[in-house]
PDB file of N, CA and C in Angstrom:
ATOM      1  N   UNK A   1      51.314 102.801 199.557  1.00  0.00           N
ATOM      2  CA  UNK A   1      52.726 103.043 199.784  1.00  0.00           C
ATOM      3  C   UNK A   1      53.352 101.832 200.465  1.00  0.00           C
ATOM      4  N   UNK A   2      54.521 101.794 199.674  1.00  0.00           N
ATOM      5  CA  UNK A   2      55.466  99.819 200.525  1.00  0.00           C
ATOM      6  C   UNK A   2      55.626 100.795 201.728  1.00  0.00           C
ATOM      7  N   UNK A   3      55.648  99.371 203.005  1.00  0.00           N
ATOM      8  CA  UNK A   3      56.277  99.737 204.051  1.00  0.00           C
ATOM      9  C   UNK A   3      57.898  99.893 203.955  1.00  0.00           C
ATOM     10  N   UNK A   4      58.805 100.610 204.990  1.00  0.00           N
ATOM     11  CA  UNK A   4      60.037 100.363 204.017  1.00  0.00           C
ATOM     12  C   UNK A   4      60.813  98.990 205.048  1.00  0.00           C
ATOM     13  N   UNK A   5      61.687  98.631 204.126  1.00  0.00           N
ATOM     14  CA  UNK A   5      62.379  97.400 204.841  1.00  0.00           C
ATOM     15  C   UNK A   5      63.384  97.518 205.609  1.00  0.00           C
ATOM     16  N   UNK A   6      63.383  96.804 206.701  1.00  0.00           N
ATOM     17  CA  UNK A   6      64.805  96.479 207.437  1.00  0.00           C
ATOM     18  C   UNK A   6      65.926  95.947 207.251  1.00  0.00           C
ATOM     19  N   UNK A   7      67.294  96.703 207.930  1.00  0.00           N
ATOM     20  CA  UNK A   7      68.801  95.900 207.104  1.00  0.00           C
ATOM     21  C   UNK A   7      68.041  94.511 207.090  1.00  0.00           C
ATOM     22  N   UNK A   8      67.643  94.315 207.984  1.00  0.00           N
ATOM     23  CA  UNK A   8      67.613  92.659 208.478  1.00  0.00           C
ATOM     24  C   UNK A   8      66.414  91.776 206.936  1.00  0.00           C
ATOM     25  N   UNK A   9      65.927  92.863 206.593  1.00  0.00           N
ATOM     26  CA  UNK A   9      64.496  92.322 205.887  1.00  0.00           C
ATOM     27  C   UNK A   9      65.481  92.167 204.176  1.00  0.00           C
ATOM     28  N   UNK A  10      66.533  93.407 204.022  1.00  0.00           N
ATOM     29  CA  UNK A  10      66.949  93.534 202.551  1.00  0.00           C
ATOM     30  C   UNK A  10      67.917  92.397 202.549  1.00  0.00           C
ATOM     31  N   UNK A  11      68.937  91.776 203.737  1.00  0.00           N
ATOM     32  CA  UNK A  11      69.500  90.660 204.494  1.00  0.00           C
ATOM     33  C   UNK A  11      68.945  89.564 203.774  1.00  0.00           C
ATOM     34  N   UNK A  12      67.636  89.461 204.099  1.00  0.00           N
ATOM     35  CA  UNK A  12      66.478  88.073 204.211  1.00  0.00           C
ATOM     36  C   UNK A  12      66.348  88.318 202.459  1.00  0.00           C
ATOM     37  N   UNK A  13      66.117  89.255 201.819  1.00  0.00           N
ATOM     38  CA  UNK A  13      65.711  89.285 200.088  1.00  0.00           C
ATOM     39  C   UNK A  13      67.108  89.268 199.378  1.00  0.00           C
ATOM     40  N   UNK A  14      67.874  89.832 199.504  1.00  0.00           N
ATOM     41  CA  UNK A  14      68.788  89.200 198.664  1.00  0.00           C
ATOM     42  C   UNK A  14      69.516  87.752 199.005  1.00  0.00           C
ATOM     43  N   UNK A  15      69.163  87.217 200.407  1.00  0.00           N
ATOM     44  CA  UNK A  15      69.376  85.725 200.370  1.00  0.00           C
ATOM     45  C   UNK A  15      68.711  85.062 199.431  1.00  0.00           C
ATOM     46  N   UNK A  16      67.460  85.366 199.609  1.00  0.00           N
ATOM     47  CA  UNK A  16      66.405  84.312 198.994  1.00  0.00           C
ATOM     48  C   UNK A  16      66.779  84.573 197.640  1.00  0.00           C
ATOM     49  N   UNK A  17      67.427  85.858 196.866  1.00  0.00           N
ATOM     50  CA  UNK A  17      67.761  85.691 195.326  1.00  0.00           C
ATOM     51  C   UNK A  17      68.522  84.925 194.534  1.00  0.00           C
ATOM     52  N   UNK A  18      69.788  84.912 196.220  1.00  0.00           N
ATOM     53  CA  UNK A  18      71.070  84.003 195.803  1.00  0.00           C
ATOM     54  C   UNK A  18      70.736  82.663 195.676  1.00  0.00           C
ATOM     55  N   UNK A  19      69.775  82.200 196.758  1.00  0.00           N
ATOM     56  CA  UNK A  19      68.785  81.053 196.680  1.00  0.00           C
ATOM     57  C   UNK A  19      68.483  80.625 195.376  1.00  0.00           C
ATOM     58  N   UNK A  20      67.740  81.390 194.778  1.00  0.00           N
ATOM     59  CA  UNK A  20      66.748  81.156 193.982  1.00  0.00           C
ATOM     60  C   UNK A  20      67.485  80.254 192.915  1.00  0.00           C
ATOM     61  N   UNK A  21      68.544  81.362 192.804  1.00  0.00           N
ATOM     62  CA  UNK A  21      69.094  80.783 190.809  1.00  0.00           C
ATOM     63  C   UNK A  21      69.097  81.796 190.071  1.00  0.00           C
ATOM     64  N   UNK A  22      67.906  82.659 190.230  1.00  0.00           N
ATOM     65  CA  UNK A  22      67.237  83.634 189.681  1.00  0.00           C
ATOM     66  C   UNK A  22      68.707  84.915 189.172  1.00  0.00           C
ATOM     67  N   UNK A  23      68.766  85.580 188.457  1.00  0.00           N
ATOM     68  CA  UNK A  23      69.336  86.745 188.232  1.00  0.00           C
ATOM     69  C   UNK A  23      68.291  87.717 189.064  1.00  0.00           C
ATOM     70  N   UNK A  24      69.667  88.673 189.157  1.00  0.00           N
ATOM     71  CA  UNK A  24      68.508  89.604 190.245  1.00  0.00           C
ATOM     72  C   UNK A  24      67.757  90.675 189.506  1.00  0.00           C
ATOM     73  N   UNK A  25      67.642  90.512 188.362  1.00  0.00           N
ATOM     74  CA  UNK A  25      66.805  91.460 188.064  1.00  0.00           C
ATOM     75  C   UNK A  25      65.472  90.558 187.302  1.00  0.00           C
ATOM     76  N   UNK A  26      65.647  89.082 187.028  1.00  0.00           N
ATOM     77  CA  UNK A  26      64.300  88.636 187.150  1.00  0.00           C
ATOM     78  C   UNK A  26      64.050  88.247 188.418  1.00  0.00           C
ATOM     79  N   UNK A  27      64.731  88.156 189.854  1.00  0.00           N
ATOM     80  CA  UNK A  27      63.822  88.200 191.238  1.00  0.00           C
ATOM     81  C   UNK A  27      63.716  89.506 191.411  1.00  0.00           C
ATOM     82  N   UNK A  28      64.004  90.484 191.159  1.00  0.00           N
ATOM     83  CA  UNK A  28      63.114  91.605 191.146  1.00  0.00           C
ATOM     84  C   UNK A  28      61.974  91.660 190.528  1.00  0.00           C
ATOM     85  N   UNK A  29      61.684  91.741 189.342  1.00  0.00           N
ATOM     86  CA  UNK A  29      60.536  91.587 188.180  1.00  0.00           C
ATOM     87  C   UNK A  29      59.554  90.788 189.117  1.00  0.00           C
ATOM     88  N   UNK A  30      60.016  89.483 189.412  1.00  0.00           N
ATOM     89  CA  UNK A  30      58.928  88.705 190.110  1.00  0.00           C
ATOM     90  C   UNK A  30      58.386  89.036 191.739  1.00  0.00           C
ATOM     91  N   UNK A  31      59.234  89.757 192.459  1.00  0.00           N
ATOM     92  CA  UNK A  31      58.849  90.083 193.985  1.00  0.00           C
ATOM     93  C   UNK A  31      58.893  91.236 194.144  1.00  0.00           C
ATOM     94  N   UNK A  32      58.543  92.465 192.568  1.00  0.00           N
ATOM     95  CA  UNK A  32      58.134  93.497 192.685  1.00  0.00           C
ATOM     96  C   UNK A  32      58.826  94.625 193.588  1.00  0.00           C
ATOM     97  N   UNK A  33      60.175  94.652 193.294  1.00  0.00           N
ATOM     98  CA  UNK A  33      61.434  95.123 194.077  1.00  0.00           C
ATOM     99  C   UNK A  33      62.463  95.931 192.687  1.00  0.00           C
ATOM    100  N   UNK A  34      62.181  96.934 192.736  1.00  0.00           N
ATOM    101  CA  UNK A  34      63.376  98.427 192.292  1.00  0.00           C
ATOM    102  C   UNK A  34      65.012  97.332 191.808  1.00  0.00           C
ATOM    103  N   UNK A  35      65.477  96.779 190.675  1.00  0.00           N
ATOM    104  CA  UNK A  35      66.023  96.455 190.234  1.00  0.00           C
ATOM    105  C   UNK A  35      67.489  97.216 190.895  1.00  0.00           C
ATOM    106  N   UNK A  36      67.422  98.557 190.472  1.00  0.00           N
ATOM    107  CA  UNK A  36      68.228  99.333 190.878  1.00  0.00           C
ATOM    108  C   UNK A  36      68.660  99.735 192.367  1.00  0.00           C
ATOM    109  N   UNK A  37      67.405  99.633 193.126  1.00  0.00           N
ATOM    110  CA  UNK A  37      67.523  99.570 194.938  1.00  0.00           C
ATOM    111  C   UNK A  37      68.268  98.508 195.272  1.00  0.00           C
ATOM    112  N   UNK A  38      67.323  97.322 194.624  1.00  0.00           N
ATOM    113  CA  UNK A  38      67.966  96.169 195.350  1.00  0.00           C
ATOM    114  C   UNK A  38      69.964  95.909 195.284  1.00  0.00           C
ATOM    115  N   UNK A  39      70.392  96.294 193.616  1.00  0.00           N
ATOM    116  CA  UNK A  39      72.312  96.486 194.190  1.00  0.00           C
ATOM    117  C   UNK A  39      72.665  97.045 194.830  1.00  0.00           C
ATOM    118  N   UNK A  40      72.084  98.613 195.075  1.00  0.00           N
ATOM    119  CA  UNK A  40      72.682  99.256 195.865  1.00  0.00           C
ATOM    120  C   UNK A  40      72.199  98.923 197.235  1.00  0.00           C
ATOM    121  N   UNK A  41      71.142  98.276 197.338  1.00  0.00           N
ATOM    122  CA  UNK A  41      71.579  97.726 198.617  1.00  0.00           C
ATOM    123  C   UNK A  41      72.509  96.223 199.258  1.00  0.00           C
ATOM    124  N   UNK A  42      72.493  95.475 198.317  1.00  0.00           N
ATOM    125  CA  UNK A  42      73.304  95.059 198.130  1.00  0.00           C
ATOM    126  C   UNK A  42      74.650  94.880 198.495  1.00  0.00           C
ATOM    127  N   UNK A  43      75.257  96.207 197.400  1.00  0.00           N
ATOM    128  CA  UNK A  43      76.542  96.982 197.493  1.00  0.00           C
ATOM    129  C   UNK A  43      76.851  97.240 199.285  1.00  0.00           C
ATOM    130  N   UNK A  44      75.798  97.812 199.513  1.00  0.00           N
ATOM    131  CA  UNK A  44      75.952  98.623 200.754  1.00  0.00           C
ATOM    132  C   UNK A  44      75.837  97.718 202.018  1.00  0.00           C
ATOM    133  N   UNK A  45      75.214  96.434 201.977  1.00  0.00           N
ATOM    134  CA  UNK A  45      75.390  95.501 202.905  1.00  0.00           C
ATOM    135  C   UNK A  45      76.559  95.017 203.130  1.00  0.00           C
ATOM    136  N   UNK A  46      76.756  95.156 201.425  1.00  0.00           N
ATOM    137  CA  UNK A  46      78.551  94.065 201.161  1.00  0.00           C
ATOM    138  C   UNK A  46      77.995  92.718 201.252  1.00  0.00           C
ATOM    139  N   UNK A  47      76.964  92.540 200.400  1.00  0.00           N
ATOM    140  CA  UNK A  47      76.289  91.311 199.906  1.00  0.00           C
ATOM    141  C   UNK A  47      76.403  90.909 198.708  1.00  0.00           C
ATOM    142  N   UNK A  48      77.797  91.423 198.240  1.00  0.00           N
ATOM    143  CA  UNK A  48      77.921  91.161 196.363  1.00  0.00           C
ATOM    144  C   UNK A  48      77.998  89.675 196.341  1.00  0.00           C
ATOM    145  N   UNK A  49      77.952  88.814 195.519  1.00  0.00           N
ATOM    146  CA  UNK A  49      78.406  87.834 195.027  1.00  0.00           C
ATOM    147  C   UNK A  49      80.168  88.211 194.708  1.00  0.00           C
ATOM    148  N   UNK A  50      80.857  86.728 194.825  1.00  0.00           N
ATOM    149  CA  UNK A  50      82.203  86.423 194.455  1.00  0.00           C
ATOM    150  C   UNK A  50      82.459  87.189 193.187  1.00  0.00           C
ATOM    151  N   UNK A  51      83.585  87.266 193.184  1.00  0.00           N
ATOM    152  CA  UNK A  51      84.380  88.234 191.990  1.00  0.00           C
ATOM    153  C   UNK A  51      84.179  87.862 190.729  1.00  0.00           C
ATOM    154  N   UNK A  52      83.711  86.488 190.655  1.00  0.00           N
ATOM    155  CA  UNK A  52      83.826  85.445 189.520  1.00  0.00           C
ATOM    156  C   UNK A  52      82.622  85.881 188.691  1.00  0.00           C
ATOM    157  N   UNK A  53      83.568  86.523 187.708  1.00  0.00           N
ATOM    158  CA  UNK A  53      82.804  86.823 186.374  1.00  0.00           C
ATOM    159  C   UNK A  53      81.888  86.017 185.008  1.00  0.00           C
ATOM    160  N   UNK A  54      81.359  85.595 184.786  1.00  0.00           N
ATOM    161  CA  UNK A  54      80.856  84.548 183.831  1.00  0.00           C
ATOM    162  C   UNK A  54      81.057  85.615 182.429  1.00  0.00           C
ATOM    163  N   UNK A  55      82.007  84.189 181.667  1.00  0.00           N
ATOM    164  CA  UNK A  55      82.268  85.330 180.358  1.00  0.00           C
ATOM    165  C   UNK A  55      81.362  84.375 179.421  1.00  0.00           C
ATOM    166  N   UNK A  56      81.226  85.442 178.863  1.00  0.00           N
ATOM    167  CA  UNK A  56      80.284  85.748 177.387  1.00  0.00           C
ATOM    168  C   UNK A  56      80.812  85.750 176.198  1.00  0.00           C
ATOM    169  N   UNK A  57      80.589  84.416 175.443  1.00  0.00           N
ATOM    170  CA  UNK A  57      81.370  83.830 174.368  1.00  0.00           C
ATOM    171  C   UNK A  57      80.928  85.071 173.034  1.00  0.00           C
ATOM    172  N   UNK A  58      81.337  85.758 172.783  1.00  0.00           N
ATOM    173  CA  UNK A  58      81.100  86.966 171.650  1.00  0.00           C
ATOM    174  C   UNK A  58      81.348  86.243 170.153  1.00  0.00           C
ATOM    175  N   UNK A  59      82.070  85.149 169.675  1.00  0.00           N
ATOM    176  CA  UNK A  59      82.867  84.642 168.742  1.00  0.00           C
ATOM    177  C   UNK A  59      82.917  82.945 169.029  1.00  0.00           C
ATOM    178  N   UNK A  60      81.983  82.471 167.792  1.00  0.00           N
ATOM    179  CA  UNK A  60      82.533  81.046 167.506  1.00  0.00           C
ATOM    180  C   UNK A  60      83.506  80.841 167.321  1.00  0.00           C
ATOM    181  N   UNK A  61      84.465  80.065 168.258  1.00  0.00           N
ATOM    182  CA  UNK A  61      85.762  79.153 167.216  1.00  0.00           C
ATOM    183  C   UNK A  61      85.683  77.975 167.198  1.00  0.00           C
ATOM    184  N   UNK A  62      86.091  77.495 166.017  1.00  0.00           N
ATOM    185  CA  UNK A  62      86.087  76.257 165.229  1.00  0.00           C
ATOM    186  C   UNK A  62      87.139  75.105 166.533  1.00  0.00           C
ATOM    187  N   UNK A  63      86.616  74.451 167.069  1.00  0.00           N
ATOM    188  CA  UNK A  63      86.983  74.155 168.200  1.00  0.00           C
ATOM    189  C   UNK A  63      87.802  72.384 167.753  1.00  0.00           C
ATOM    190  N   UNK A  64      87.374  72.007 166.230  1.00  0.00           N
ATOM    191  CA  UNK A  64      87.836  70.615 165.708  1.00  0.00           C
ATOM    192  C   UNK A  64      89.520  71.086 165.379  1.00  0.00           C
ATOM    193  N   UNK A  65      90.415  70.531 165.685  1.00  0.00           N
ATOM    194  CA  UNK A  65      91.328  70.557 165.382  1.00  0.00           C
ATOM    195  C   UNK A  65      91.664  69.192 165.318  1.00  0.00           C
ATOM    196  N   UNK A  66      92.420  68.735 163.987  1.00  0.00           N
ATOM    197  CA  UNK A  66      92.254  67.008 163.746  1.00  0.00           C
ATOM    198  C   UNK A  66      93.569  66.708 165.031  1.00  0.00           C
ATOM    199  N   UNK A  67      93.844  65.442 165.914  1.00  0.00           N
ATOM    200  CA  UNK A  67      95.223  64.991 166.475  1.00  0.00           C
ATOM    201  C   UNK A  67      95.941  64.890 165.769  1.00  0.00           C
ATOM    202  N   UNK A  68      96.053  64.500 164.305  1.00  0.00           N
ATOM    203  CA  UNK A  68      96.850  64.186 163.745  1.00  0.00           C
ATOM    204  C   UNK A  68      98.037  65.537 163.356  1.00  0.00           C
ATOM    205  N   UNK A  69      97.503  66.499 163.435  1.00  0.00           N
ATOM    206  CA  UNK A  69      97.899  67.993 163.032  1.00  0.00           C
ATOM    207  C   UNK A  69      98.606  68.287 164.074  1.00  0.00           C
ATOM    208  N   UNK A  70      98.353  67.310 165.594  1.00  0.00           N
ATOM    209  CA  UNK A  70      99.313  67.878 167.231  1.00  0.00           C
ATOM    210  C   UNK A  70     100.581  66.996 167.074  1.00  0.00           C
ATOM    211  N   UNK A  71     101.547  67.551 168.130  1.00  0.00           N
ATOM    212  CA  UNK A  71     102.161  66.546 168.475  1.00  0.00           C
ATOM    213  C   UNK A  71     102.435  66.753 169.731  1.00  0.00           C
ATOM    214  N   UNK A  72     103.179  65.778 170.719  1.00  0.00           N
ATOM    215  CA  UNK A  72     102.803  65.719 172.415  1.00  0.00           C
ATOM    216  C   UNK A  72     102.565  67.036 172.678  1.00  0.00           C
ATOM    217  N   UNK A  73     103.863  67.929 172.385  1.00  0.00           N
ATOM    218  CA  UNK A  73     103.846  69.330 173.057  1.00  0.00           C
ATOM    219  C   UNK A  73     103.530  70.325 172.380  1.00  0.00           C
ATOM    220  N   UNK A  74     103.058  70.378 171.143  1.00  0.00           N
ATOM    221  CA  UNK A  74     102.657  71.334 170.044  1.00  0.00           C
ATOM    222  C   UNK A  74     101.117  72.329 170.796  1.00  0.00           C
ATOM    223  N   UNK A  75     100.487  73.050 169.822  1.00  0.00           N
ATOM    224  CA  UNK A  75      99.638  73.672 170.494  1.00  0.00           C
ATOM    225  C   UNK A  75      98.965  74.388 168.859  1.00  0.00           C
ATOM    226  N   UNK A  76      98.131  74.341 169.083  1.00  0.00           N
ATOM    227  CA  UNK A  76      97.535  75.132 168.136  1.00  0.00           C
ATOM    228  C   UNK A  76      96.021  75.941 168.431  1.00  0.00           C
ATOM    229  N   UNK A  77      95.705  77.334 168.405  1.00  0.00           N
ATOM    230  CA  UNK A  77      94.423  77.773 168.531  1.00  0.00           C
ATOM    231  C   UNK A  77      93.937  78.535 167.151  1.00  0.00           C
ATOM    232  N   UNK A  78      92.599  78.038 166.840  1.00  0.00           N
ATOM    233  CA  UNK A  78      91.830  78.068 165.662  1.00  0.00           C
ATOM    234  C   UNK A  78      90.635  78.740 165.580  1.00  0.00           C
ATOM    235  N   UNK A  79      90.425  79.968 164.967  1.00  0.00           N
ATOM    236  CA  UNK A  79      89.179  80.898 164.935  1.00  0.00           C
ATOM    237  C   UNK A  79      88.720  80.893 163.639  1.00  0.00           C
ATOM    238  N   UNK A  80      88.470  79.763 162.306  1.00  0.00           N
ATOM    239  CA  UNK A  80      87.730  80.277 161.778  1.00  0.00           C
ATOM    240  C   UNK A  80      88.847  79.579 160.894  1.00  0.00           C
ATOM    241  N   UNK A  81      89.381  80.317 159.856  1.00  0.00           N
ATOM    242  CA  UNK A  81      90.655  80.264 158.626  1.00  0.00           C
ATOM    243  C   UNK A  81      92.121  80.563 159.364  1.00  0.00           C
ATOM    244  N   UNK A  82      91.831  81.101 160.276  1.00  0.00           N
ATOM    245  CA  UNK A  82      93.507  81.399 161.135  1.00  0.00           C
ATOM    246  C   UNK A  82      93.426  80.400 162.338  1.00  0.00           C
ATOM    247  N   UNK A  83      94.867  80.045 161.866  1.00  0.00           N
ATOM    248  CA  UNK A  83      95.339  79.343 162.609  1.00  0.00           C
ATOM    249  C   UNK A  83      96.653  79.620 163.144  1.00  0.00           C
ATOM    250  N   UNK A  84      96.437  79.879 164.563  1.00  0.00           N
ATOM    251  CA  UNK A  84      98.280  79.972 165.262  1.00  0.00           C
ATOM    252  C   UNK A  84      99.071  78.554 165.977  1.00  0.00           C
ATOM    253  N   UNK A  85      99.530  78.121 165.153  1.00  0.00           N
ATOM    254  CA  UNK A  85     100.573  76.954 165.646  1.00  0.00           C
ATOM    255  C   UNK A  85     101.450  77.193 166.809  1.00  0.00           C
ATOM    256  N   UNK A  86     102.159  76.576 167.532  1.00  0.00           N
ATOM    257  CA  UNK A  86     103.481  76.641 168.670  1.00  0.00           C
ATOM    258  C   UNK A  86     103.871  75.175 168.456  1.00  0.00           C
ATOM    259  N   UNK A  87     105.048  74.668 168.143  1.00  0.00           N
ATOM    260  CA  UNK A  87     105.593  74.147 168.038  1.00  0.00           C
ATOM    261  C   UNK A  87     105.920  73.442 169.524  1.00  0.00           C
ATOM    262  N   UNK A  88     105.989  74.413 171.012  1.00  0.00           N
ATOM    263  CA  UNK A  88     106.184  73.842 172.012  1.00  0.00           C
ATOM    264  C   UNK A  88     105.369  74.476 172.685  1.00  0.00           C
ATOM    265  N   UNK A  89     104.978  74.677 174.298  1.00  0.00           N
ATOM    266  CA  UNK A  89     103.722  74.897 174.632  1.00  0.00           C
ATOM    267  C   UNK A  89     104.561  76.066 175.061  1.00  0.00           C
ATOM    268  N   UNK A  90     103.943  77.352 174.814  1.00  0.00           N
ATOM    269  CA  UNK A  90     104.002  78.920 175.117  1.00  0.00           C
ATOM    270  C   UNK A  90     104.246  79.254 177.019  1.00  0.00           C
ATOM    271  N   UNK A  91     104.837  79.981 177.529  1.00  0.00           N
ATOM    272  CA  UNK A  91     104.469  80.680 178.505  1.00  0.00           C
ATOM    273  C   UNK A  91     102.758  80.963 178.865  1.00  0.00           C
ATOM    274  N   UNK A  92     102.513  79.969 180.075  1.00  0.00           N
ATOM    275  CA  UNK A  92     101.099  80.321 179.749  1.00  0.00           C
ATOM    276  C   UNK A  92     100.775  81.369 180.391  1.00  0.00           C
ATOM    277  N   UNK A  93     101.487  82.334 181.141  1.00  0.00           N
ATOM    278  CA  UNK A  93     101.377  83.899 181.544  1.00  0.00           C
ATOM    279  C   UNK A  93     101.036  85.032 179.990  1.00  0.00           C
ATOM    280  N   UNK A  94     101.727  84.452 179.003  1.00  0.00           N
ATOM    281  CA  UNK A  94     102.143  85.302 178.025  1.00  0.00           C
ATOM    282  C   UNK A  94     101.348  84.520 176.873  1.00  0.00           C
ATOM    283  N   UNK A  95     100.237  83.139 176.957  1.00  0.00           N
ATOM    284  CA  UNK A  95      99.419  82.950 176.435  1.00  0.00           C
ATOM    285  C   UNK A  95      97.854  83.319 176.833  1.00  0.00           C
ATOM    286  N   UNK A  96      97.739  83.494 178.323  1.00  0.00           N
ATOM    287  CA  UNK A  96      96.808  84.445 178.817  1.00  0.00           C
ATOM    288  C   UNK A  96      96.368  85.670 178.181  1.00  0.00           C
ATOM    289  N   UNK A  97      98.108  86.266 177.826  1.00  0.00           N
ATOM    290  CA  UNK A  97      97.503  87.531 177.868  1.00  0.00           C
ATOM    291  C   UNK A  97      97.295  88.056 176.501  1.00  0.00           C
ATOM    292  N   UNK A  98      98.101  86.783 175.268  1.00  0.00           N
ATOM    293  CA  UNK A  98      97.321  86.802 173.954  1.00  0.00           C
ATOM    294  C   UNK A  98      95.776  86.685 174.009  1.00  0.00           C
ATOM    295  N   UNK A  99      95.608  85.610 174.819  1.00  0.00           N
ATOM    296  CA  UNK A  99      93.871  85.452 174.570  1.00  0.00           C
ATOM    297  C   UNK A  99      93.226  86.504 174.924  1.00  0.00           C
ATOM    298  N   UNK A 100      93.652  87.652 176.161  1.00  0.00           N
ATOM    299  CA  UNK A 100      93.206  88.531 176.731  1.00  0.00           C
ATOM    300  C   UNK A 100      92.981  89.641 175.317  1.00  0.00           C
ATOM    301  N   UNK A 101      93.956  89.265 174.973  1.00  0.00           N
ATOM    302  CA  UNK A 101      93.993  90.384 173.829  1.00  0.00           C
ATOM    303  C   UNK A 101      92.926  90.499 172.759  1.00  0.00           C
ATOM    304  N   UNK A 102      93.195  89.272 172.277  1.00  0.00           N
ATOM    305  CA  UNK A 102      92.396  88.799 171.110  1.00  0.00           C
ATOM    306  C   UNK A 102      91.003  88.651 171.270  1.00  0.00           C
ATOM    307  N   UNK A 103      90.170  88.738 172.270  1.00  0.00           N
ATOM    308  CA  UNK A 103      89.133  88.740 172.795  1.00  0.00           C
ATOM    309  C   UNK A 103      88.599  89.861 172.601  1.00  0.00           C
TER     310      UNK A 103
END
């Protein structure tokens, strides 16, 4: 039977994860620690990591767009056969929230 750990000890293991590099569920796998214990303790320390989400590209887009096709203030984004032109550069509040969309 594990001994059980101290705030101070779950403190000391999820440092060493943030340390590591590691995702915490391969420093779990490797230091033999409840995948699922370790967030919620975590959670409960208020040891999350920053808000900052890492997004996950779901969709190639064709990222070549020739210069010759821009001009200073033009804009164009390209997924494939569609292409959306702007003639001048968009509201980028209200180009956010196309991409938000389209995602």
């Amino acid at each position: 039977m594990r001994a059980r750990r101290s705030k101070e000890d779950w403190q000391e293991l999820i440092q060493r994860q943030s340390d590591s590099g590691l995702s915490a569920q391969q420093f779990c796998r490797d230091n033999d620690v409840c995948p699922k214990y370790f967030s919620i303790r975590k959670k409960q320390l208020g040891l999350r990591q920053s808000a900052f989400v890492p997004v996950l590209q779901s969709r190639r887009a064709d990222l070549h767009i020739p210069t010759s096709a821009l001009t200073p203030a033009s804009l164009a984004l390209q997924c494939g056969r569609c292409c959306l032109r702007f003639e001048t550069t968009p509201d980028s509040a209200w180009l956010a929230q196309l991409v938000r969309t389209l995602a």
